[in-house]
Protein backbone atom coordinates (compact mmCIF):
# COMPACT_ATOMS: atom_id res chain seq x y z
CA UNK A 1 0.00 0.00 0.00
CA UNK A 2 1.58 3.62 -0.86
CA UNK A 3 1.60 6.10 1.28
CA UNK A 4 0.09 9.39 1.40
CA UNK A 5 2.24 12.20 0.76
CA UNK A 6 2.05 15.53 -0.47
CA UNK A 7 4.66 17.65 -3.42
CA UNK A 8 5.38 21.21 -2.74
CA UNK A 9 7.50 22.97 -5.98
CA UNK A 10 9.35 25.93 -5.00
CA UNK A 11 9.48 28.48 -7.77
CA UNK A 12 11.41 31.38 -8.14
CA UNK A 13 10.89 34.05 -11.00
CA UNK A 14 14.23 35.50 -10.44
CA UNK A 15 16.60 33.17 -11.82
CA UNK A 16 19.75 34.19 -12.03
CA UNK A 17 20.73 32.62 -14.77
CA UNK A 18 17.62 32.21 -16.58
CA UNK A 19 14.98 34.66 -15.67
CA UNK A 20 11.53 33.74 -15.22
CA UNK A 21 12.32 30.21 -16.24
CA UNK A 22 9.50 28.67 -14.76
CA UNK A 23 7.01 30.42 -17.13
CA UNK A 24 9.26 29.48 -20.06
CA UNK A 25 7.34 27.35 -22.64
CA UNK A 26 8.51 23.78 -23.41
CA UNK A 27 6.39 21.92 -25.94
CA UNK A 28 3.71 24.54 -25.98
CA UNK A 29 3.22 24.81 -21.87
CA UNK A 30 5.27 26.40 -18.81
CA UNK A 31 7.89 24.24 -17.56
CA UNK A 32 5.70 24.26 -14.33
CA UNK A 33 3.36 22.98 -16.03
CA UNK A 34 5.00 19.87 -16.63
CA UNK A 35 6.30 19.71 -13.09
CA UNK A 36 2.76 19.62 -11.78
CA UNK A 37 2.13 16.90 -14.18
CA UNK A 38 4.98 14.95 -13.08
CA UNK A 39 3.54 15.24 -9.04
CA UNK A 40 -0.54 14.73 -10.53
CA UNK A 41 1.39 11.45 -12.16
CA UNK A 42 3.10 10.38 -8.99
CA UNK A 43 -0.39 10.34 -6.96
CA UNK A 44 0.41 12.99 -4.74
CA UNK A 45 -2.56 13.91 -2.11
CA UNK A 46 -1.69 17.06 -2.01
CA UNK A 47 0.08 19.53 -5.07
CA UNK A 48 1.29 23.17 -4.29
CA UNK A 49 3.33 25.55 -6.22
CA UNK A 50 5.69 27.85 -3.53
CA UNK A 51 6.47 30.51 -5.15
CA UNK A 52 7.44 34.48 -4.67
CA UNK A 53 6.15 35.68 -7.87
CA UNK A 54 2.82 36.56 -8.46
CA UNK A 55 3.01 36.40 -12.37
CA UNK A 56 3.41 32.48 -11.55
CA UNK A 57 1.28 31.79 -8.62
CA UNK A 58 -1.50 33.45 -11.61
CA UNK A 59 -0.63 31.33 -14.50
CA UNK A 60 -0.44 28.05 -12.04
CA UNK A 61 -4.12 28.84 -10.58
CA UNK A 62 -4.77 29.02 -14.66
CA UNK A 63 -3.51 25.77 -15.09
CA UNK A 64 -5.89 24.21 -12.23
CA UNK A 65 -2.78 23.52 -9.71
CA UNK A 66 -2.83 25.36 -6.80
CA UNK A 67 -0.14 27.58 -5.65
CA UNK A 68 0.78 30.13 -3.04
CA UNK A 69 2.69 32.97 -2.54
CA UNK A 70 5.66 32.80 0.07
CA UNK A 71 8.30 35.13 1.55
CA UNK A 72 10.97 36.61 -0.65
CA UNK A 73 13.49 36.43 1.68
CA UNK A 74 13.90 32.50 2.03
CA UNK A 75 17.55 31.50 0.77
CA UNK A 76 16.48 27.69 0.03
CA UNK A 77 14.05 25.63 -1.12
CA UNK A 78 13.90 24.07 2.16
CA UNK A 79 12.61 26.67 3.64
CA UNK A 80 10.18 27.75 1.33
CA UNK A 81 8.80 24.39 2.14
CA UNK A 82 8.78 25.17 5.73
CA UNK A 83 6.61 28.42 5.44
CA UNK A 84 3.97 26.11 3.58
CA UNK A 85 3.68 23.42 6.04
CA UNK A 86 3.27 26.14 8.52
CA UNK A 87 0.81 27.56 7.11
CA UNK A 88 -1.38 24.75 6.30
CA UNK A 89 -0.70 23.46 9.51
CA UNK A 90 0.49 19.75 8.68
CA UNK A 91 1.27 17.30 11.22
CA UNK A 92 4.55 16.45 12.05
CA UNK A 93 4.41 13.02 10.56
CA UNK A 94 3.08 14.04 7.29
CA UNK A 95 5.63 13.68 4.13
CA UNK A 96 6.21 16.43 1.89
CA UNK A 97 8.31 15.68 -1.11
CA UNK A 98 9.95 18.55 -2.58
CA UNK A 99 10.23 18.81 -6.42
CA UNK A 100 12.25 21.52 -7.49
CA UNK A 101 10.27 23.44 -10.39
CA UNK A 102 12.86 23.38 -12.72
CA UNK A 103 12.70 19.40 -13.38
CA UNK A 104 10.36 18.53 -15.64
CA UNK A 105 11.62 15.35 -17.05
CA UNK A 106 11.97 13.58 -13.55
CA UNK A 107 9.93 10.37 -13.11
CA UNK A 108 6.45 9.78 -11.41
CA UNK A 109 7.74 6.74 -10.53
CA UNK A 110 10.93 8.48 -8.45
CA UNK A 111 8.71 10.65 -6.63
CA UNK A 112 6.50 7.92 -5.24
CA UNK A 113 9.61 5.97 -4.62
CA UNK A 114 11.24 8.61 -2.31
CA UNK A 115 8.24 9.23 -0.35
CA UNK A 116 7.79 5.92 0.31
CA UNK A 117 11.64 5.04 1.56
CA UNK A 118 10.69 7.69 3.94
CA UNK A 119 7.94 6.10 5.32
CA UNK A 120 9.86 3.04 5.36
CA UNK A 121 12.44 3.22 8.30
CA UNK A 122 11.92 5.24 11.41
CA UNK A 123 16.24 6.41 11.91
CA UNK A 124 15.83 9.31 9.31
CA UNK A 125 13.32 12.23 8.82
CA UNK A 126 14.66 12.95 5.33
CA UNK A 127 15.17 10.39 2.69
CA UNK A 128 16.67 11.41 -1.00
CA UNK A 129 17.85 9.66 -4.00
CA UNK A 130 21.02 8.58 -5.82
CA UNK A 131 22.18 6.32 -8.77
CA UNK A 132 25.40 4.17 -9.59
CA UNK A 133 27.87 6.30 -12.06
CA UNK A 134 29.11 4.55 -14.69
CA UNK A 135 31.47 6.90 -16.48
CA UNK A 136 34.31 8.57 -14.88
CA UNK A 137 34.02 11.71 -16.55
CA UNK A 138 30.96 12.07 -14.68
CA UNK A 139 32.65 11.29 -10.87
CA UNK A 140 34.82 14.42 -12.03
CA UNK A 141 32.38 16.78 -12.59
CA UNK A 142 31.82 19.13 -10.00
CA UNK A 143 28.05 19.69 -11.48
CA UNK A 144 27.47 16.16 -10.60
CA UNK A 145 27.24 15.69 -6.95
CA UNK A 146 28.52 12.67 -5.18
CA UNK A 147 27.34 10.74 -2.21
CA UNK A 148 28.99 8.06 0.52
CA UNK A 149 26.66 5.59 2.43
CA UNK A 150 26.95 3.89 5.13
CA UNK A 151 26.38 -0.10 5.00
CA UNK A 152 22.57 0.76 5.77
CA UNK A 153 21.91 3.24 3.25
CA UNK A 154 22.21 6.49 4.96
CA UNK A 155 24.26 9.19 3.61
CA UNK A 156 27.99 9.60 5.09
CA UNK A 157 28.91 12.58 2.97
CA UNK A 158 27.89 14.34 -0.10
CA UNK A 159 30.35 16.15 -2.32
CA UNK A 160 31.40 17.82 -5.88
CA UNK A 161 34.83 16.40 -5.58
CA UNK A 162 34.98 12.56 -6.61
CA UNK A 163 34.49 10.19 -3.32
CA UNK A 164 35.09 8.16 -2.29
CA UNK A 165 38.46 7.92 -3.73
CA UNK A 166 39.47 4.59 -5.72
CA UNK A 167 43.31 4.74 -5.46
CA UNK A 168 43.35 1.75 -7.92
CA UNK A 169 41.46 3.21 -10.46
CA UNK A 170 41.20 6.86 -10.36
CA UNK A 171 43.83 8.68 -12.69
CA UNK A 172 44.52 11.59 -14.53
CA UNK A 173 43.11 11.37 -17.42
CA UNK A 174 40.21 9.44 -15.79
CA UNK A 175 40.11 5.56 -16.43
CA UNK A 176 37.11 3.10 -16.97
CA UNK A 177 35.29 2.24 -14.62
CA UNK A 178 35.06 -1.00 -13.06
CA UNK A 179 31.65 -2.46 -12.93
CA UNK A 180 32.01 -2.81 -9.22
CA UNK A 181 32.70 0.92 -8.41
CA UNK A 182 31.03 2.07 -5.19
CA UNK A 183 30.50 5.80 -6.76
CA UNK A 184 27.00 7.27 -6.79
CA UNK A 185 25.33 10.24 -8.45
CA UNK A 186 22.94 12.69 -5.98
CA UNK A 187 19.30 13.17 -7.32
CA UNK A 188 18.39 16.34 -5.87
CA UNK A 189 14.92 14.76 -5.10
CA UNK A 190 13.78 15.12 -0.93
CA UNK A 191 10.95 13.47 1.13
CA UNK A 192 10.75 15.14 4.47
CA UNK A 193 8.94 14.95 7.53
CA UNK A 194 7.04 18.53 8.40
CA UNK A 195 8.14 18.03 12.04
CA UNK A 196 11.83 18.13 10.71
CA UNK A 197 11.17 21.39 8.79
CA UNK A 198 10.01 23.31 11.43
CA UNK A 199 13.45 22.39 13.04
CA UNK A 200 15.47 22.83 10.29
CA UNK A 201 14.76 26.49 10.03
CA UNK A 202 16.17 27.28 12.93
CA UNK A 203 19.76 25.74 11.91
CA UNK A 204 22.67 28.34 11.25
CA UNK A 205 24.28 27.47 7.72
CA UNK A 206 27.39 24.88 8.37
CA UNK A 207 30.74 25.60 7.41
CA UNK A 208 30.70 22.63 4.78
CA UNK A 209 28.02 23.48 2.88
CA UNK A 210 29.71 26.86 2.55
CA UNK A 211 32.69 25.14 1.08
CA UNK A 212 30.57 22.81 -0.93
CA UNK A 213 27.85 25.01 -1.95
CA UNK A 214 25.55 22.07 -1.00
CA UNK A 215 22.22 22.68 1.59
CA UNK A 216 21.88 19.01 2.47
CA UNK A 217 25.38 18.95 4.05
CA UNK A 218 23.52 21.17 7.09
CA UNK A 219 21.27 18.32 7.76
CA UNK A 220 24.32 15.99 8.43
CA UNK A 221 26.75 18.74 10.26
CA UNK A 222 24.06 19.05 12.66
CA UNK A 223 23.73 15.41 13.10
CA UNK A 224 21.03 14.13 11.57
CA UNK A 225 20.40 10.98 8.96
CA UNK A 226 19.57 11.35 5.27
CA UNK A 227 18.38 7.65 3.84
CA UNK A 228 19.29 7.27 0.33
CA UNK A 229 17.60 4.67 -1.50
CA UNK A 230 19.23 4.17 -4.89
CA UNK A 231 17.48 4.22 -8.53
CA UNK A 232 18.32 2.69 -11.32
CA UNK A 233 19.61 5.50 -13.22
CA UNK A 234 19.85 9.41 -13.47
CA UNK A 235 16.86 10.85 -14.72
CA UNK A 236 17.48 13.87 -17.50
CA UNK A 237 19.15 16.89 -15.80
CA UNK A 238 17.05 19.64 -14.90
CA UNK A 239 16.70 23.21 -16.73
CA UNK A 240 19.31 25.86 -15.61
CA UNK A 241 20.25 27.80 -19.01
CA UNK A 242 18.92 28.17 -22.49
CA UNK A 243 20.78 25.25 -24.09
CA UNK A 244 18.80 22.84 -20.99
CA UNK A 245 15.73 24.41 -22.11
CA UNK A 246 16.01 23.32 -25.55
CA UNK A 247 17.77 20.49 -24.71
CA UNK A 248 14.58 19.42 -22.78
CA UNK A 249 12.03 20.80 -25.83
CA UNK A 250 14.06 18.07 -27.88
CA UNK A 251 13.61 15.40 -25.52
CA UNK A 252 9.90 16.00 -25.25
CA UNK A 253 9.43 16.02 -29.03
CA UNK A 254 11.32 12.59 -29.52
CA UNK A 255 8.99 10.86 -27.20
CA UNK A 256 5.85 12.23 -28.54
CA UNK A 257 6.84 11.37 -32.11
């Protein structure tokens, strides 16, 4: 039996480096649009667009989604999140699974399965995804984060630098791969617990997600356990300049003909 949960999208119209992407058509609709899709397809109880803008929370309410405006001042996702469950007054146990509105090729199915590793094990009150890399190339990009688990499948560490570090196999340039690498991609995909919202806003930023430029690593420097449950692969990257966005209008087109 699934388990209820409900998808907030945070959606900013000031994108640095693509403005008011979230209005920006893809296959004849606003990329929200098919991020709400993507939640609608995952069975989500419960779909809300966070956003500061009121130029999207109109054209959401226009595409029958509902969606609410939110503080500009909130310097994560995370905590955009936080002001909705507060507002709608969700018990601590309830699961909110936060999609960030720039994805709109990531799978129903992915969705679904993060909520539910949440629900799943009672040691963590945020669970995430991650899936095997396969190509070196990829463990030395600093776009692509990494993640180390424990032997139970919570996360050790996440970082842009390659970890953990094969001594055998890791050169300059990069070798192949062996098949049984231990290296795993981050999917920036988070189930969390409301209960652990309301705590992590009041959390001072860490010093290592300063240096990484990664928000999950202030869940772990203040002690607490991410789950990871791994996928079978990397879904399509997510739209952060021009070339994603057409990138992603190509993809869509292939499929649909």
């Amino acid at each position: 039996m699934s388990v209820p949960f409900k998808v907030v999208i945070p959606a900013r119209y000031g994108s640095t480096r693509l403005y008011g992407k979230p209005l920006l058509l893809i296959a004849g609709k606003p990329m929200i649009a098919h991020v709400c899709e993507r939640a609608k397809e995952a069975n989500a109880e419960e779909i809300i667009v966070a956003t500061d803008d009121e130029r999207i929370l109109n054209a959401v309410s226009e595409l029958g989604f509902q969606a609410i405006l939110t503080r500009e001042n909130h310097e994560s996702g995370t905590e955009r999140l936080a002001e909705i469950a507060e507002k709608f007054g969700w018990a601590d146990d309830t699961i909110i699974v936060n999609l960030q509105g720039d994805e709109p090729l990531l799978p129903a199915d992915y969705i679904r399965q993060v909520a539910q590793a949440l629900a799943n094990q009672n040691q963590a009150s945020i669970a995430t995804l991650a899936a095997k890399i396969h190509e070196a190339d990829e463990i030395f990009n600093p776009n692509a984060v990494k993640v180390v688990l424990d032997k139970n499948g919570y996360a050790l560490y996440f970082s842009r630098a390659p970890i953990p570090w094969n001594r055998a196999e890791f050169k300059t340039p990069p070798a192949p791969l062996s098949k049984s690498n231990d290296c795993f991609r981050h999917i920036g995909l988070y189930a969390y617990t409301a209960g652990f919202l309301k705590k992590y806003c009041e959390w001072e930023t860490s010093p290592l997600e300063q240096i990484e430029a990664l928000e999950q690593l202030r869940i772990l420097w203040h002690g607490e356990k991410i789950l990871v449950q791994i996928v079978d692969k990397t879904p399509p990257a997510g739209v952060d300049t021009l070339e994603d966005l057409q990138r992603v209008e190509a993809f869509l087109k292939n499929i649909h003909t």
